[in-house]
Protein backbone atom coordinates (compact mmCIF):
# COMPACT_ATOMS: atom_id res chain seq x y z
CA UNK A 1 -110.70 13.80 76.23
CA UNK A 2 -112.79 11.08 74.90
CA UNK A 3 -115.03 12.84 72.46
CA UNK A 4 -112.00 14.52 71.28
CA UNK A 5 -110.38 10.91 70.33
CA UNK A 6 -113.73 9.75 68.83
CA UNK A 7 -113.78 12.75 66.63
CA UNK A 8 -110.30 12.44 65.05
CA UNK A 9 -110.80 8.79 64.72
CA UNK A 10 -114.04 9.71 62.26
CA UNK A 11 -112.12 12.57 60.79
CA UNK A 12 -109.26 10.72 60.39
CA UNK A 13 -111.43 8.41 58.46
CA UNK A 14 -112.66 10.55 56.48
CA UNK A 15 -109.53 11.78 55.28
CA UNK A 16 -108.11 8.71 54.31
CA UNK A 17 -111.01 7.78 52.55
CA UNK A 18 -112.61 5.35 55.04
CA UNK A 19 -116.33 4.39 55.24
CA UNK A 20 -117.44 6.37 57.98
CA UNK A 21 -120.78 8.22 57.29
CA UNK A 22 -121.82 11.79 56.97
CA UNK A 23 -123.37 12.68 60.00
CA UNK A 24 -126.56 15.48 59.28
CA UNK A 25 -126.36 18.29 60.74
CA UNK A 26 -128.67 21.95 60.94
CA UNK A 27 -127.01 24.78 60.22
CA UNK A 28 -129.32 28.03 61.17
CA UNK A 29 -128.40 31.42 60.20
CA UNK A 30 -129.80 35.08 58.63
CA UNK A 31 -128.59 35.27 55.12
CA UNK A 32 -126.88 38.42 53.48
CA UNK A 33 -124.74 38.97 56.65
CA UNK A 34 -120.92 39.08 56.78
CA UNK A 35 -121.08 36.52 59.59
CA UNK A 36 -122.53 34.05 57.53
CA UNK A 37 -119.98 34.00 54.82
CA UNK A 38 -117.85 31.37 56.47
CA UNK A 39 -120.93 28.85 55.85
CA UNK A 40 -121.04 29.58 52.35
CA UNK A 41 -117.11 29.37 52.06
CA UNK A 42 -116.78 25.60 53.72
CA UNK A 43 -119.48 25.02 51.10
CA UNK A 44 -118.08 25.95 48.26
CA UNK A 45 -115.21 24.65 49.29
CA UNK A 46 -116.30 21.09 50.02
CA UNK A 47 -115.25 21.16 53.77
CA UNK A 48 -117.86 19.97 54.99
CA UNK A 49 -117.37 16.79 53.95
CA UNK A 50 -113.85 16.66 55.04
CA UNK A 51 -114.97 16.13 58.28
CA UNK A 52 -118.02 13.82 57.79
CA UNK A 53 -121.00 16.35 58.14
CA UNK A 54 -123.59 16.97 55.82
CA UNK A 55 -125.32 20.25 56.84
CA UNK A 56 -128.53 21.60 55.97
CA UNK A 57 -129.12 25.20 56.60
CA UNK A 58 -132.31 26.96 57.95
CA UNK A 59 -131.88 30.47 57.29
CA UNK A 60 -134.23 32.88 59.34
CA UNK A 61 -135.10 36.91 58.67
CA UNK A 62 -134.17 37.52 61.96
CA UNK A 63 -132.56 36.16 65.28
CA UNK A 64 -136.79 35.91 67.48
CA UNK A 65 -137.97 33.64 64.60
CA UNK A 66 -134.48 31.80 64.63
CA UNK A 67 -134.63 31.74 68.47
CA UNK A 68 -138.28 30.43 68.23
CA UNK A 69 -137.22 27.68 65.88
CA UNK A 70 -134.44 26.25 68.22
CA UNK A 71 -137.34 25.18 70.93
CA UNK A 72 -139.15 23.87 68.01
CA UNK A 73 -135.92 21.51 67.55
CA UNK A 74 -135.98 22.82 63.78
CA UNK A 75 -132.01 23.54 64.19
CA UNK A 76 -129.18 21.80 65.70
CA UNK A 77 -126.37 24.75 65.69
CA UNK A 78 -125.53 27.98 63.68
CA UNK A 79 -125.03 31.86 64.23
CA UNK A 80 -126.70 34.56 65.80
CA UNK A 81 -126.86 37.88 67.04
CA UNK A 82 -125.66 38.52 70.77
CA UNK A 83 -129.29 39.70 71.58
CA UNK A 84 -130.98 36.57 70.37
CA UNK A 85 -127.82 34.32 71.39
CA UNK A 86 -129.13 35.74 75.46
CA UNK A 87 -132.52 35.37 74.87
CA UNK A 88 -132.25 31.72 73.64
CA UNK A 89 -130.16 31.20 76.74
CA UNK A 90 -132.64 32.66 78.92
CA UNK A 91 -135.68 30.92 77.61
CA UNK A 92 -134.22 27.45 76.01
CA UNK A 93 -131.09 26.96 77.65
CA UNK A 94 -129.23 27.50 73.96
CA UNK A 95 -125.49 27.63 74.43
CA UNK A 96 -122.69 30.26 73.08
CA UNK A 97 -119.94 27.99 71.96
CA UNK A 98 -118.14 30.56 70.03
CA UNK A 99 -117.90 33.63 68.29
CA UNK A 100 -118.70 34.95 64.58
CA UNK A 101 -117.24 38.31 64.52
CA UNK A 102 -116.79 41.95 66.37
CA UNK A 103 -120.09 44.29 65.03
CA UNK A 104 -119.61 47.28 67.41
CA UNK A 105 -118.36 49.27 64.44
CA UNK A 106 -121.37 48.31 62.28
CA UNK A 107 -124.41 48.93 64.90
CA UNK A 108 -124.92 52.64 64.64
CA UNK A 109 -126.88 55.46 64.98
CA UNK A 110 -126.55 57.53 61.90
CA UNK A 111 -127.94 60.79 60.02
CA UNK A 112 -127.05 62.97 57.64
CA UNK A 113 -123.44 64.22 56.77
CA UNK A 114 -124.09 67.40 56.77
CA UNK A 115 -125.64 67.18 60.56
CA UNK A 116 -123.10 65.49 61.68
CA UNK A 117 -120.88 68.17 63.23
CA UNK A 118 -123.73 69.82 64.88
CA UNK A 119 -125.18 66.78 66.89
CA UNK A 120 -122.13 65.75 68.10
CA UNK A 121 -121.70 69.17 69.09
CA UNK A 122 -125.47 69.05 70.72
CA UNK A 123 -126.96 65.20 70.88
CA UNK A 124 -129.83 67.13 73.21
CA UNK A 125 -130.99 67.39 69.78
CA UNK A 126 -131.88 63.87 69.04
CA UNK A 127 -135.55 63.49 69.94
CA UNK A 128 -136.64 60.36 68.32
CA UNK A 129 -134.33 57.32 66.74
CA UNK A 130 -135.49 54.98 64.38
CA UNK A 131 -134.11 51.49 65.76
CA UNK A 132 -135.27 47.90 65.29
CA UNK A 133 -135.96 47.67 68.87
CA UNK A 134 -134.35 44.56 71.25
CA UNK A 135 -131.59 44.73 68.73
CA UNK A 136 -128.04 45.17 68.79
CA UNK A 137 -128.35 48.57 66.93
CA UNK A 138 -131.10 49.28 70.07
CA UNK A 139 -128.56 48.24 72.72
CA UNK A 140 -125.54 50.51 70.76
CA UNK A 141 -127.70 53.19 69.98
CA UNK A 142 -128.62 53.61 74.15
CA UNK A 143 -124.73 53.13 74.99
CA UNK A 144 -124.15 56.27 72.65
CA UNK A 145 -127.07 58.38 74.22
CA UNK A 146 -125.90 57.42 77.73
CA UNK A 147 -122.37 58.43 76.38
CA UNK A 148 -123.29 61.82 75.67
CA UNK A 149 -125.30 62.07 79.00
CA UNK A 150 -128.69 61.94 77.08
CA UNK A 151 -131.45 59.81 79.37
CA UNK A 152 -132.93 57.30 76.48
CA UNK A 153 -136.09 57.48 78.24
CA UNK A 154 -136.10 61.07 76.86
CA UNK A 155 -135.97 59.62 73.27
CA UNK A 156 -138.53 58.20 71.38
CA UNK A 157 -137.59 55.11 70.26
CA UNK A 158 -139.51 53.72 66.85
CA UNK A 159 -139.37 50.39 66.39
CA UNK A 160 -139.50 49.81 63.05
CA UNK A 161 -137.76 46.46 60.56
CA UNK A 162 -134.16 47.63 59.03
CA UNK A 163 -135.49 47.41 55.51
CA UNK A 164 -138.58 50.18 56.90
CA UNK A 165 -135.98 52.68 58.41
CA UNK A 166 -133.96 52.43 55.14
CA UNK A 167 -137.02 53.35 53.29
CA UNK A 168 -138.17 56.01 55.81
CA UNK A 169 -134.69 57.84 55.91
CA UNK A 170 -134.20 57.74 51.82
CA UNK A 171 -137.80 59.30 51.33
CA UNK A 172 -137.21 61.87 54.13
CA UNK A 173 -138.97 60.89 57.25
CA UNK A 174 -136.28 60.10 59.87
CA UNK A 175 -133.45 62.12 60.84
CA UNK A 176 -131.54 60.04 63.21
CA UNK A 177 -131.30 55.95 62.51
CA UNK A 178 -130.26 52.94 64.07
CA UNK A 179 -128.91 50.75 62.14
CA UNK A 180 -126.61 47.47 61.14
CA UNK A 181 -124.46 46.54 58.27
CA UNK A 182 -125.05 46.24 55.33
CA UNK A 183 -127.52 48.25 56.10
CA UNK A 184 -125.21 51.06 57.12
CA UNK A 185 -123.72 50.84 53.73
CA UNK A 186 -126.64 51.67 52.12
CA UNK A 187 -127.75 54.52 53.88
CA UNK A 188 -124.05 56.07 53.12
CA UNK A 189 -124.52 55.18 49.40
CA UNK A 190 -128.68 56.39 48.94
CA UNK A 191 -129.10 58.66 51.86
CA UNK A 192 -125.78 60.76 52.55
CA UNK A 193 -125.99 59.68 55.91
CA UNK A 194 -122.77 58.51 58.11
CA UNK A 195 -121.78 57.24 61.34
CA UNK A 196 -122.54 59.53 64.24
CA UNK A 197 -121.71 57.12 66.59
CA UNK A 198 -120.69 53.26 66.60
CA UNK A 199 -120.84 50.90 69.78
CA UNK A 200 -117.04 51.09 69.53
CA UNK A 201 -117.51 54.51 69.93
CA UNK A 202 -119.43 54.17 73.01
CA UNK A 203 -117.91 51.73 74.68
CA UNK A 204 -120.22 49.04 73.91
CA UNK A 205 -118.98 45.88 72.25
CA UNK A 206 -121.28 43.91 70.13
CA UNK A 207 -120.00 40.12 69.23
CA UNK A 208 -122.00 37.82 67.02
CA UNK A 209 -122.39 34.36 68.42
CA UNK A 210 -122.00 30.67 67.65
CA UNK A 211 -124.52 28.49 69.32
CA UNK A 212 -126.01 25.19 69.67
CA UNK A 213 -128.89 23.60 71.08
CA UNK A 214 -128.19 21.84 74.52
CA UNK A 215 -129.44 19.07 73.99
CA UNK A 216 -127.73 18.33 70.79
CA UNK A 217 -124.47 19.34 72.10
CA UNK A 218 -124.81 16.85 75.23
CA UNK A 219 -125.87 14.04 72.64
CA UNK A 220 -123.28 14.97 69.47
CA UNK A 221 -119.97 16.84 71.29
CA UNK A 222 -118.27 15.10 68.08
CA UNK A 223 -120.56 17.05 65.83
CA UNK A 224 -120.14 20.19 67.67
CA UNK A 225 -116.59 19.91 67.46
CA UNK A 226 -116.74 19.58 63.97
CA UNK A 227 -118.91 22.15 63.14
CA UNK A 228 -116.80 25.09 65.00
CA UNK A 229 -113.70 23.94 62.77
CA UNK A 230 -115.46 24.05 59.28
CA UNK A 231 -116.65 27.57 60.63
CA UNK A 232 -112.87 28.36 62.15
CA UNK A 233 -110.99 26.83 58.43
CA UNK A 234 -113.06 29.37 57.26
CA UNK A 235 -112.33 32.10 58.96
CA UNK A 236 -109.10 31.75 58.34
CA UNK A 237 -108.99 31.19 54.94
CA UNK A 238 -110.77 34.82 54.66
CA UNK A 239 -108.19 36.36 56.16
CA UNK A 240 -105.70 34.49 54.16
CA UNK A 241 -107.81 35.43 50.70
CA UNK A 242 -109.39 38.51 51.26
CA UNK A 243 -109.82 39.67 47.42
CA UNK A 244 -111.84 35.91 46.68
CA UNK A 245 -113.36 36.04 49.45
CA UNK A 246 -114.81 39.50 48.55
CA UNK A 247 -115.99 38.39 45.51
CA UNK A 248 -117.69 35.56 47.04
CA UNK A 249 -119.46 37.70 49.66
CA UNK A 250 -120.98 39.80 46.55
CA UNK A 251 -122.52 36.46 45.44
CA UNK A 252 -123.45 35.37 48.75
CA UNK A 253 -125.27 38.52 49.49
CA UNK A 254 -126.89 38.44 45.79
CA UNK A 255 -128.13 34.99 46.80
CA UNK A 256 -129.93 36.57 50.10
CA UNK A 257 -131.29 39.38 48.12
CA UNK A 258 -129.25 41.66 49.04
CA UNK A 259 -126.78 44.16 46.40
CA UNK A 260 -123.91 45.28 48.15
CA UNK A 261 -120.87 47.81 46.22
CA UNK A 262 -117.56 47.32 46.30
CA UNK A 263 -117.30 49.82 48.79
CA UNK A 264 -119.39 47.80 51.01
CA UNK A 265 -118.26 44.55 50.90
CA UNK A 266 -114.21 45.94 51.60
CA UNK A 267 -116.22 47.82 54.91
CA UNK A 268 -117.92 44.29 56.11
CA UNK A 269 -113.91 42.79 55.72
CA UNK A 270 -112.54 46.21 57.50
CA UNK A 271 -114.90 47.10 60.26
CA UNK A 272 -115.83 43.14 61.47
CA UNK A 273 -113.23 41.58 63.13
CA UNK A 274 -113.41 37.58 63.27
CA UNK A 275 -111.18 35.15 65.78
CA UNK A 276 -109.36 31.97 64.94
CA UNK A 277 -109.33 29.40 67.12
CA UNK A 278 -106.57 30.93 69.72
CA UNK A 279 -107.79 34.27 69.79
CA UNK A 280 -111.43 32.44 70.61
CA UNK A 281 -110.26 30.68 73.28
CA UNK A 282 -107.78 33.52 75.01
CA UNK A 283 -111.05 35.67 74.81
CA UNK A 284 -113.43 33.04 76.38
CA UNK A 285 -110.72 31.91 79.18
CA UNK A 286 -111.85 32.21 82.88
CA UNK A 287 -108.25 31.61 84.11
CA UNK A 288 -108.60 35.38 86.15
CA UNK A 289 -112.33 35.55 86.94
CA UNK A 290 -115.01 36.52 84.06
CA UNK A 291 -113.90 35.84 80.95
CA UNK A 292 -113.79 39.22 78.21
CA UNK A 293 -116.89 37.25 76.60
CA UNK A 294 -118.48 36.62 79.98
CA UNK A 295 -118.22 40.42 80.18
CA UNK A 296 -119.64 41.75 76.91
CA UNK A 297 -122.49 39.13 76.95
CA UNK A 298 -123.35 40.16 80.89
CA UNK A 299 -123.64 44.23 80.02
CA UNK A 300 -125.94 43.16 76.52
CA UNK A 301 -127.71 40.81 78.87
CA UNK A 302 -128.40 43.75 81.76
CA UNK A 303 -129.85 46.09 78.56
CA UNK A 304 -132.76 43.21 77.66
CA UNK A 305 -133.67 43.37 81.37
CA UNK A 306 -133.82 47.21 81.28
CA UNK A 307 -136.06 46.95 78.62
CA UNK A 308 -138.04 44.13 79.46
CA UNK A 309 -136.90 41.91 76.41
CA UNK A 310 -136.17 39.20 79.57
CA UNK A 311 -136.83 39.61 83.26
CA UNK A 312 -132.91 38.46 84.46
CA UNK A 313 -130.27 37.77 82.65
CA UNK A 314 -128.57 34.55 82.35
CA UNK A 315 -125.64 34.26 84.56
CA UNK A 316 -122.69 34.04 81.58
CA UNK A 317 -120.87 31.00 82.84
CA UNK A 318 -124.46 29.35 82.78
CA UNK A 319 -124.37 29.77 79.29
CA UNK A 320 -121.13 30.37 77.37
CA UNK A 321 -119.21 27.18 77.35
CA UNK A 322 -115.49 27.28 75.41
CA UNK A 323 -115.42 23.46 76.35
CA UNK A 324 -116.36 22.84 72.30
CA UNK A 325 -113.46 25.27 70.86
CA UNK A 326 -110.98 23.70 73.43
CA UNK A 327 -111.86 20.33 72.19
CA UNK A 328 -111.36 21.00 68.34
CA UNK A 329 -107.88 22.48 70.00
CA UNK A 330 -106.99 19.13 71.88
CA UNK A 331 -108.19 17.00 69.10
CA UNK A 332 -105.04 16.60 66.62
CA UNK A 333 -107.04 15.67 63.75
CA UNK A 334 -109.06 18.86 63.68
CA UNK A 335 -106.86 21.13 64.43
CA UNK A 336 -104.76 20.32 61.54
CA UNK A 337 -107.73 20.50 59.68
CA UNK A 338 -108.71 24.00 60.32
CA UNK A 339 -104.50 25.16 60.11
CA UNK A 340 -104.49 23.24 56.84
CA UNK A 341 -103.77 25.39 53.77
């Protein structure tokens, strides 16, 4: 493919020392998430540079305000939540050109240790949820209630920021919360609370997306490219390096203003699957119909219409385009970069 060629001819360049440029690039994401952590790897690492980009990253408290940015133009490409990655699709066209990791073990609804036995036994208990609604942990935390036959229009749901339910459970006034990691952590840690039950749990799978404006992705498919194997390198160098990369996730989180234990940060590393470039593409392939992708995105997608976060749901092939991964995979250059050691 032509972009493909252009590409390795600047990052072939650039690794020989040539004169060609570093291209800018913005790099949007929410800080003190496990997601993130490849971003801060490539940059410590210098591997940015390796292939000509200079990035500078717009970090957001959450994936509306990050979504809002994008038609603002004040981001070119970064990560998101699956919610958000859908509702930029809906409204601004934004395109999924990857994936950042598997979080259906880490949206939950969770409650006290002691309880948890009991509710299992009799979810007709649960009454109200505390749940950053339009969410992830919203979307898991209806799967699990329609798992145990509960109609979530019989709950109350109380929408309320993660950081407000953490405070709300720790000084007594929430039984039953829906939450994300880290935030998960910390209600194990402060709170005694544990998982009563995951999106895995219920069926409901949860991926963290890469995306990119369309616009910038019809004008810089070289850039694109590029970005998705700084992001993929990294990946797999965390997998190769788990104990460093621990240690860097500590700092990383510190950095966000966030403290997470040991115990924590070896969760994030054992609960969050991520996907190198093959096991990307093999889940985003539409050789037999829908791709696996197509079909997580489509079932997240039909929850935002149920509860009015969008009024239809982008048709997945509309919107999740593997055309980016399979071009860092055709392109020689950068492919060996993200395999190199």
């Amino acid at each position: 493919m032509r972009t493909g060629i252009c590409a390795g001819l600047a990052l072939g360049m650039a690794m020989a020392g040539g004169a060609a440029s570093a291209e800018a690039i913005r790099v949007s994401y929410q800080p003190s998430l496990y997601w993130a952590l490849p971003f801060h790897v490539a940059s410590e690492k210098g591997w940015w540079s390796e292939v000509e980009l200079e990035p500078e990253f717009v970090t957001f408290p959450a994936g509306a305000p990050q979504i809002a940015a994008a038609q603002a133009k004040d981001w070119d490409v970064g990560g998101t939540g699956s919610v958000p990655a859908i509702l930029g699709a809906s409204r601004f066209g934004l395109k999924t050109i990857g994936l950042t990791n598997d979080e259906s073990r880490t949206n939950a609804i969770m409650t006290a240790k002691a309880d948890i036995e009991a509710v299992k036994a009799d979810p007709g208990v649960i009454k109200s949820l505390l749940v950053t609604t339009n969410s992830t942990a919203d979307f898991t935390a209806r799967a699990c209630l329609e798992k145990w036959g509960i109609d979530p229009a019989s709950v109350e749901f109380v929408n309320l920021a993660q950081a407000q339910i953490i405070s709300a459970v720790i000084s007594g006034n929430g039984r039953f919360a829906g939450v994300w990691a880290p935030n998960t952590y910390t209600l194990q840690e402060r709170a005694e609370y544990d998982y009563l039950c995951s999106g895995a749990d219920a069926d409901a799978i949860v991926p963290g997306a890469l995306v990119v404006r369309e616009d910038f992705a019809s004008q810089n498919p070289e850039a694109v490219q590029k970005f998705l194997a700084v992001y993929l390198k990294s990946i797999r160098w965390i997998k190769a390096n788990p104990e460093e990369a621990r240690e860097m996730l500590v700092d990383f989180y510190s950095e966000g203003g966030v403290e997470i234990s040991d115990a924590g940060a070896k969760a994030e590393f054992e609960l969050r699957p991520t996907f190198t470039l093959d096991e990307q593409l093999a889940l985003m392939a539409r050789d037999g119909g829908a791709s696996e992708v197509d079909g997580w995105m489509t079932r997240i997608g039909e929850f935002m219409t149920s509860v009015g976060t969008i009024p239809q749901a982008p048709e997945a092939e509309g919107y999740i385009d593997p055309s980016y991964l399979q071009g860092v995979k055709e392109n020689t250059a950068l492919a060996e970069f993200v395999d190199a050691d």
